[in-house]
PDB file of N, CA and C in Angstrom:
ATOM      1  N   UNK A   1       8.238  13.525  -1.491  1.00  0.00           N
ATOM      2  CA  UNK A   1       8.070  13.235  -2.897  1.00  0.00           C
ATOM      3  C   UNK A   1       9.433  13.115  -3.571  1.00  0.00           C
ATOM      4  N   UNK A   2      10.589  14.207  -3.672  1.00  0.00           N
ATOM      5  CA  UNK A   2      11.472  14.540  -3.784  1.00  0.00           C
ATOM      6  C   UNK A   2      12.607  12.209  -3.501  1.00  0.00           C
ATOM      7  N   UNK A   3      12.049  12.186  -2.598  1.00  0.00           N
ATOM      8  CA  UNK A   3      12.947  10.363  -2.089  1.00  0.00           C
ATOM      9  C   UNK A   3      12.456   9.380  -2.773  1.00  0.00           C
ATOM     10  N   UNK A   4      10.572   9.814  -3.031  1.00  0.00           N
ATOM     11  CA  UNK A   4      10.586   8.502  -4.153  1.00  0.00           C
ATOM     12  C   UNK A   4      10.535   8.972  -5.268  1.00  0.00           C
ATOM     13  N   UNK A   5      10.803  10.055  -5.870  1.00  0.00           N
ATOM     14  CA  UNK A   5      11.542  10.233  -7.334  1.00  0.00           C
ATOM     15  C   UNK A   5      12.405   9.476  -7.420  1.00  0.00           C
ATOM     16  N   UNK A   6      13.650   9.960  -6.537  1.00  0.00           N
ATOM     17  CA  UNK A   6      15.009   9.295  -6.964  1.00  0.00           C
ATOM     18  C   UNK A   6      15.052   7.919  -6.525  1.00  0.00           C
ATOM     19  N   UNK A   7      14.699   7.092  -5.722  1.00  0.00           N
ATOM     20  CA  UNK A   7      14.116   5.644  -5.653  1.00  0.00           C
ATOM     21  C   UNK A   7      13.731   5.347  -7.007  1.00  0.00           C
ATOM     22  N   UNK A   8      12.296   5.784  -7.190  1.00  0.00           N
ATOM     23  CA  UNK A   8      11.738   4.574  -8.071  1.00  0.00           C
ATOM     24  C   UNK A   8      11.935   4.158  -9.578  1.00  0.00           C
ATOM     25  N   UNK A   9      12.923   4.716 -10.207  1.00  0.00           N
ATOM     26  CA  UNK A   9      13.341   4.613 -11.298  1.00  0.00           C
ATOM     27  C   UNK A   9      15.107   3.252 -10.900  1.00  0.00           C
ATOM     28  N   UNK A  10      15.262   3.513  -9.778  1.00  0.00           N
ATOM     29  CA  UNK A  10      16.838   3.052  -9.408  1.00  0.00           C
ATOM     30  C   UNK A  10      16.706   1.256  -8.367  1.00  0.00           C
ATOM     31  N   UNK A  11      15.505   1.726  -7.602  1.00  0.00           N
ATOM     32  CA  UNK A  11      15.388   0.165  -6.967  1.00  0.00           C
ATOM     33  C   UNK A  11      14.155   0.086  -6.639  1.00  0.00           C
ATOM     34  N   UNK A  12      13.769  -1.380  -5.952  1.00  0.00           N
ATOM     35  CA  UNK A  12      12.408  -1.518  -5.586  1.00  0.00           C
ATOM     36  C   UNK A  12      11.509  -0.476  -4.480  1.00  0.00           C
ATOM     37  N   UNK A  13      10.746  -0.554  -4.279  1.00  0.00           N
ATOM     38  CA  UNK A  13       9.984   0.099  -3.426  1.00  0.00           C
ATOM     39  C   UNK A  13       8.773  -0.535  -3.017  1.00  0.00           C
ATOM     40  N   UNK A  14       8.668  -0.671  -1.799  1.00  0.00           N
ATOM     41  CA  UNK A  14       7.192  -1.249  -1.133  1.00  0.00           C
ATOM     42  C   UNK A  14       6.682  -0.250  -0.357  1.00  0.00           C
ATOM     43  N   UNK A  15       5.044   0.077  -1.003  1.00  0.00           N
ATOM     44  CA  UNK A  15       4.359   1.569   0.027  1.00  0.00           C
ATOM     45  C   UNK A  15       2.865   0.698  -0.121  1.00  0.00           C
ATOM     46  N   UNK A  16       2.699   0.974   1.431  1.00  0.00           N
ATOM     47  CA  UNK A  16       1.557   0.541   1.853  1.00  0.00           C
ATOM     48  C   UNK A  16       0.624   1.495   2.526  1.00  0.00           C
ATOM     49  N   UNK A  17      -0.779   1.259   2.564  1.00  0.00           N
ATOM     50  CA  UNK A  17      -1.527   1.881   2.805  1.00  0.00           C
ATOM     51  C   UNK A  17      -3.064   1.925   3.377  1.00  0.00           C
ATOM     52  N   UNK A  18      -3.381   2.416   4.460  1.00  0.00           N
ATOM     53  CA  UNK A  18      -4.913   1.260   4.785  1.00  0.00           C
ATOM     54  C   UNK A  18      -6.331   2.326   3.620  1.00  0.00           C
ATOM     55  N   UNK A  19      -5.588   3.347   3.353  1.00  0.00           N
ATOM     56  CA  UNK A  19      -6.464   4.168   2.109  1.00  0.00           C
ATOM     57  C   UNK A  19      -6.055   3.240   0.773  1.00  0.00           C
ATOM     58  N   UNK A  20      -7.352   3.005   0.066  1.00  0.00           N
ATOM     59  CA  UNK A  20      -7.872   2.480  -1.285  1.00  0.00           C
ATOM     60  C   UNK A  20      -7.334   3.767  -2.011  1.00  0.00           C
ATOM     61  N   UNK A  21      -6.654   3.249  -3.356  1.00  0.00           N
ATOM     62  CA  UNK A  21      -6.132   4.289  -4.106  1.00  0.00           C
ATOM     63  C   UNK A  21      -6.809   5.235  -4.520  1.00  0.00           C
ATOM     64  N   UNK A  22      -8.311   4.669  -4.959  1.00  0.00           N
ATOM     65  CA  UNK A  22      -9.205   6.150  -5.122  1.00  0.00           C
ATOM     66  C   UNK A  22      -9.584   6.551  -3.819  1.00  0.00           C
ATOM     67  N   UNK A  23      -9.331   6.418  -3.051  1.00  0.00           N
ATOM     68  CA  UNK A  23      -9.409   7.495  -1.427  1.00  0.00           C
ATOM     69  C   UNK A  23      -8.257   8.748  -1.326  1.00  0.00           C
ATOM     70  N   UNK A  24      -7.306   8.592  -2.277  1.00  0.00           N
ATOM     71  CA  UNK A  24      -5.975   9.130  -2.345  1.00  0.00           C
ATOM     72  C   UNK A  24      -6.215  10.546  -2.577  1.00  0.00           C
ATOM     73  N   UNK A  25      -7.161  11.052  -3.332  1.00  0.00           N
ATOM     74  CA  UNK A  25      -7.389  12.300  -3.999  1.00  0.00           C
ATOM     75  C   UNK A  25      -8.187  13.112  -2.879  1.00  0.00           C
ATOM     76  N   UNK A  26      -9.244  12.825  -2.049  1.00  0.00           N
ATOM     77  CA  UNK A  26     -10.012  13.309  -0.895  1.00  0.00           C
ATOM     78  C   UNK A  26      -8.911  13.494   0.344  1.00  0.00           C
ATOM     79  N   UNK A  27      -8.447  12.555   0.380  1.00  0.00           N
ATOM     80  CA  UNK A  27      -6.779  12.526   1.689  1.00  0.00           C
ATOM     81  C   UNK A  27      -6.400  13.638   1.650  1.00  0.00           C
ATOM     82  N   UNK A  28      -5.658  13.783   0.283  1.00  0.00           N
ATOM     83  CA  UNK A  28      -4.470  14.250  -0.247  1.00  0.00           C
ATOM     84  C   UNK A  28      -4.781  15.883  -0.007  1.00  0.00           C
ATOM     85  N   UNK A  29      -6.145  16.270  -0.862  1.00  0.00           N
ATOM     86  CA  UNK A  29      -7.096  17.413  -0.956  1.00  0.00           C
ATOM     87  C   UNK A  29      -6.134  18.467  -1.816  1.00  0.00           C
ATOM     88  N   UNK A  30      -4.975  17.894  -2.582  1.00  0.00           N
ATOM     89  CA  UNK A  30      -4.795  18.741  -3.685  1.00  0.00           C
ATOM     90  C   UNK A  30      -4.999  17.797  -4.985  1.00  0.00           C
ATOM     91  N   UNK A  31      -5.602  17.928  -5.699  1.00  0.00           N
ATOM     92  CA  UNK A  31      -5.966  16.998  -7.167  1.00  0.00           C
ATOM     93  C   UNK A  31      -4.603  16.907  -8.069  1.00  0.00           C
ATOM     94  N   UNK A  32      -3.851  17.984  -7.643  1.00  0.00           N
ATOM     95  CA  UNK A  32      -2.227  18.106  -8.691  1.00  0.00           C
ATOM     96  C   UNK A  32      -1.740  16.990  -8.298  1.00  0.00           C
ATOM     97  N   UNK A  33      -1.406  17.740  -6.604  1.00  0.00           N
ATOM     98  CA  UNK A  33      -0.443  16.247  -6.134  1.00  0.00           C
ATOM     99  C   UNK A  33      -0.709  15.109  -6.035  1.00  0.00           C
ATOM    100  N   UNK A  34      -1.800  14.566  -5.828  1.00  0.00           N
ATOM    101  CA  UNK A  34      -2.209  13.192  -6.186  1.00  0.00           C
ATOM    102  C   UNK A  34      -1.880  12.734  -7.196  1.00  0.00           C
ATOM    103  N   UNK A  35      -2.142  13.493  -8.173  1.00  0.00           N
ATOM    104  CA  UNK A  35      -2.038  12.949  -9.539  1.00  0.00           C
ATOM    105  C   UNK A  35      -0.790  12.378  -9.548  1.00  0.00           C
ATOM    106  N   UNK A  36      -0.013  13.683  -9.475  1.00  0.00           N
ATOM    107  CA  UNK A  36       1.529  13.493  -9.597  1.00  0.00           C
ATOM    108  C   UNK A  36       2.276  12.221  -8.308  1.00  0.00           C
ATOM    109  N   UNK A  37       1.732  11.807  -7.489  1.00  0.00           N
ATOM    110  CA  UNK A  37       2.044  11.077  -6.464  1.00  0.00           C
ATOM    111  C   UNK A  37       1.005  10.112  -6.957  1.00  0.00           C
ATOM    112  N   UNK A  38       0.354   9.952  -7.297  1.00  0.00           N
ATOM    113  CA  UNK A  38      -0.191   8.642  -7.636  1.00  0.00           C
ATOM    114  C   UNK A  38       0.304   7.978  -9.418  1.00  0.00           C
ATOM    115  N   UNK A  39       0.357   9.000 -10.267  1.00  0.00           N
ATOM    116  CA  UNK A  39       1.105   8.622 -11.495  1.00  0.00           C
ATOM    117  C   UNK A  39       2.682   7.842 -11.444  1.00  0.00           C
ATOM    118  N   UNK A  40       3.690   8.465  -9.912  1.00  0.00           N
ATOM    119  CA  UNK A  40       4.597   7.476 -10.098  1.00  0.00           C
ATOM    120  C   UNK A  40       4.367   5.920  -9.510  1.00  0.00           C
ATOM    121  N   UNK A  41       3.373   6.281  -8.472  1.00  0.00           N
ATOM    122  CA  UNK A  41       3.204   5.114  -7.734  1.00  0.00           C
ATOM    123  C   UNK A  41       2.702   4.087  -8.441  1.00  0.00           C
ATOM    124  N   UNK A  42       1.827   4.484  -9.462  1.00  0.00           N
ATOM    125  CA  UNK A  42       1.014   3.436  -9.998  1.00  0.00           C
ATOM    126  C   UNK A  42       2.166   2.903 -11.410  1.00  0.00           C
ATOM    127  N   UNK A  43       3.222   3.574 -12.302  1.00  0.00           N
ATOM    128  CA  UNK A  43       3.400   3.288 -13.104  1.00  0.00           C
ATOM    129  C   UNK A  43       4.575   2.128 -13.012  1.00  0.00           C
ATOM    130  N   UNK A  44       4.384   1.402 -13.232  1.00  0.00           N
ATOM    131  CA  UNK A  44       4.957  -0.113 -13.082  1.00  0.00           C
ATOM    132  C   UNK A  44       5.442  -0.800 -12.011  1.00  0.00           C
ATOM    133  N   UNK A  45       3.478  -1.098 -11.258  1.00  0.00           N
ATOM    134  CA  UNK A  45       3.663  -1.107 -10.463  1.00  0.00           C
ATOM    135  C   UNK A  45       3.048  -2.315 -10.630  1.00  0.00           C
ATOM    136  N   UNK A  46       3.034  -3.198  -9.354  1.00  0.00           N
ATOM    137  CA  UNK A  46       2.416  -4.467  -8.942  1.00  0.00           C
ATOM    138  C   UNK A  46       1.286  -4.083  -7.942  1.00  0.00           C
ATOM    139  N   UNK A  47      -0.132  -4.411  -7.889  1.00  0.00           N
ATOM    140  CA  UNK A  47      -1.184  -3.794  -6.952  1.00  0.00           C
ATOM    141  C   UNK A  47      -1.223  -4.910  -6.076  1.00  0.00           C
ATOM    142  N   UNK A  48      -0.727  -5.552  -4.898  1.00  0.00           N
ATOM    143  CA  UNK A  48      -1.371  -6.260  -3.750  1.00  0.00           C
ATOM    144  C   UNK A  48      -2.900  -5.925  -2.998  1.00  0.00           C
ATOM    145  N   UNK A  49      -3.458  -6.172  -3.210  1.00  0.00           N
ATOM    146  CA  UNK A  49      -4.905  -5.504  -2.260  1.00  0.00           C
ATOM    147  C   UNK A  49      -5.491  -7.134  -1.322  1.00  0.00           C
ATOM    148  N   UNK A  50      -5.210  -6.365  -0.203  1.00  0.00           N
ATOM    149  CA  UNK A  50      -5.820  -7.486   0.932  1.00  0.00           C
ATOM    150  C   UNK A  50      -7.248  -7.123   1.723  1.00  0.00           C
ATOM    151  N   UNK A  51      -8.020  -8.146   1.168  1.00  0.00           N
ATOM    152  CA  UNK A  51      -9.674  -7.196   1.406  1.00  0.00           C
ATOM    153  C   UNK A  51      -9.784  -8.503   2.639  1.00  0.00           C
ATOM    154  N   UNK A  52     -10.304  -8.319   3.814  1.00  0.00           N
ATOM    155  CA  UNK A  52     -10.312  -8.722   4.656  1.00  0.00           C
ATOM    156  C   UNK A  52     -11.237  -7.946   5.870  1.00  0.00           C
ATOM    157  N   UNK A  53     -12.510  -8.252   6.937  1.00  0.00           N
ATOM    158  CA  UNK A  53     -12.781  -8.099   7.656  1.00  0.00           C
ATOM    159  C   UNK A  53     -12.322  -8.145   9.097  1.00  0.00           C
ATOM    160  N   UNK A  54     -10.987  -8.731   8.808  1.00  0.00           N
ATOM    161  CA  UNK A  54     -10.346  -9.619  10.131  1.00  0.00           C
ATOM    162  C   UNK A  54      -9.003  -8.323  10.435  1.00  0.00           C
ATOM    163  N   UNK A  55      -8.721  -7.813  11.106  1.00  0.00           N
ATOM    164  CA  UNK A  55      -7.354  -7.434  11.279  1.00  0.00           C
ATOM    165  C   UNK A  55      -6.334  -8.526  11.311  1.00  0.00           C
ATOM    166  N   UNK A  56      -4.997  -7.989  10.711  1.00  0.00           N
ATOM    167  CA  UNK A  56      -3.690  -8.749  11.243  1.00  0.00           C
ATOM    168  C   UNK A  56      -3.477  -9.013  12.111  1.00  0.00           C
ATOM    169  N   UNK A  57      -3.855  -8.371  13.425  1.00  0.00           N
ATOM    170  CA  UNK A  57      -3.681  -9.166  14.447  1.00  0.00           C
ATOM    171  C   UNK A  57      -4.445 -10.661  14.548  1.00  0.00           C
ATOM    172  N   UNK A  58      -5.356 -10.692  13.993  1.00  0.00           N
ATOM    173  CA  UNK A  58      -6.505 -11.492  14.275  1.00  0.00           C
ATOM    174  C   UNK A  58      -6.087 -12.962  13.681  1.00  0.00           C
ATOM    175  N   UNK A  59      -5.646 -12.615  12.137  1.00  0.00           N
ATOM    176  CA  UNK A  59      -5.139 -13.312  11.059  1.00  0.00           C
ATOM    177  C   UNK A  59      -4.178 -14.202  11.462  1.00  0.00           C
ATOM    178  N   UNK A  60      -3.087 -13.426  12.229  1.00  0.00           N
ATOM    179  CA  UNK A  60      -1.610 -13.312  12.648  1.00  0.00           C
ATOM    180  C   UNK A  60      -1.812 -14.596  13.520  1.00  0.00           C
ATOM    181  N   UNK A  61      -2.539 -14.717  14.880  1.00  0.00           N
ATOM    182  CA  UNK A  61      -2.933 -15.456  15.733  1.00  0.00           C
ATOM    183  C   UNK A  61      -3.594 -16.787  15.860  1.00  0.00           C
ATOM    184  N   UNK A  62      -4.519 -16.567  14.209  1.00  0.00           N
ATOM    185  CA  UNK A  62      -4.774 -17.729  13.749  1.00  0.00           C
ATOM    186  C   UNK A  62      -4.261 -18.531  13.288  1.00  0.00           C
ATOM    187  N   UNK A  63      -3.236 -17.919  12.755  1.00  0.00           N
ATOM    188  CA  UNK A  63      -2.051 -19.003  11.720  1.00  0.00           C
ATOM    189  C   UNK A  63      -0.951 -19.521  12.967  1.00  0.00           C
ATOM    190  N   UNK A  64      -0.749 -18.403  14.112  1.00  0.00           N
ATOM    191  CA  UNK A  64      -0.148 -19.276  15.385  1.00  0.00           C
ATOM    192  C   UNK A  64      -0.804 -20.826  15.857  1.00  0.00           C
ATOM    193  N   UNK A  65      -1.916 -19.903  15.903  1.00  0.00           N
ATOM    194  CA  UNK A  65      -2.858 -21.206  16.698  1.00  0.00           C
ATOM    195  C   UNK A  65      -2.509 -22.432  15.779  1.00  0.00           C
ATOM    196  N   UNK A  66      -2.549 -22.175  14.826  1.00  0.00           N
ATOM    197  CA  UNK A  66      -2.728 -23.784  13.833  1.00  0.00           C
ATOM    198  C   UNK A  66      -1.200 -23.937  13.411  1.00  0.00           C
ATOM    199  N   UNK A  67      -0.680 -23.566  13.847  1.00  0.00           N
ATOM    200  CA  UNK A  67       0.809 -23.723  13.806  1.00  0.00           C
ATOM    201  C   UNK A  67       1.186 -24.722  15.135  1.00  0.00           C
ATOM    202  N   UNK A  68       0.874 -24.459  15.562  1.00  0.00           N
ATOM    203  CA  UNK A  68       0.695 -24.936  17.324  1.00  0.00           C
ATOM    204  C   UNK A  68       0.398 -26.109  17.134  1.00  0.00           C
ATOM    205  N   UNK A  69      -0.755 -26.451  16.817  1.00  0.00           N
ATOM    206  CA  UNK A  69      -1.556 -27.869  16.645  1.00  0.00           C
ATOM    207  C   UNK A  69      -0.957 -28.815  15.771  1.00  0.00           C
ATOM    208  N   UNK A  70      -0.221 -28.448  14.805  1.00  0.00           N
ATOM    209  CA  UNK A  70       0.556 -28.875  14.229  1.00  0.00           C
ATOM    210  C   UNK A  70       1.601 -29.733  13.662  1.00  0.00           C
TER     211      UNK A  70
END
């Protein structure tokens, strides 16, 4: 916690995660620290969410393939 304090006020930061942000609080299983770990994360932040049935690998291979053909 202590590394992305001093990070996220000073430069970018990219944190990824295969837990949905409201999954964060059950994970976490303290309600403080979430909060407090999810209040910096979320505050000016940009949300990417990739909803997908397919894994990256899967994805990854497809865009080879048709790269290929190409």
């Amino acid at each position: 916690m202590y590394v992305f304090i001093r990070c996220s006020n000073n430069s970018s930061t990219i944190i990824t995660s295969q837990l949905a942000i409201k999954e964060w609080h059950s994970y976490i299983h303290s309600p403080t620290v979430a909060d407090a770990i999810l209040d910096r994360i979320v505050h000016n932040s940009y949300k990417i969410e990739i909803v997908s049935d397919d894994s990256m690998r899967k994805i990854n291979s497809k865009l080879k393939n048709q790269t290929k053909k190409d």
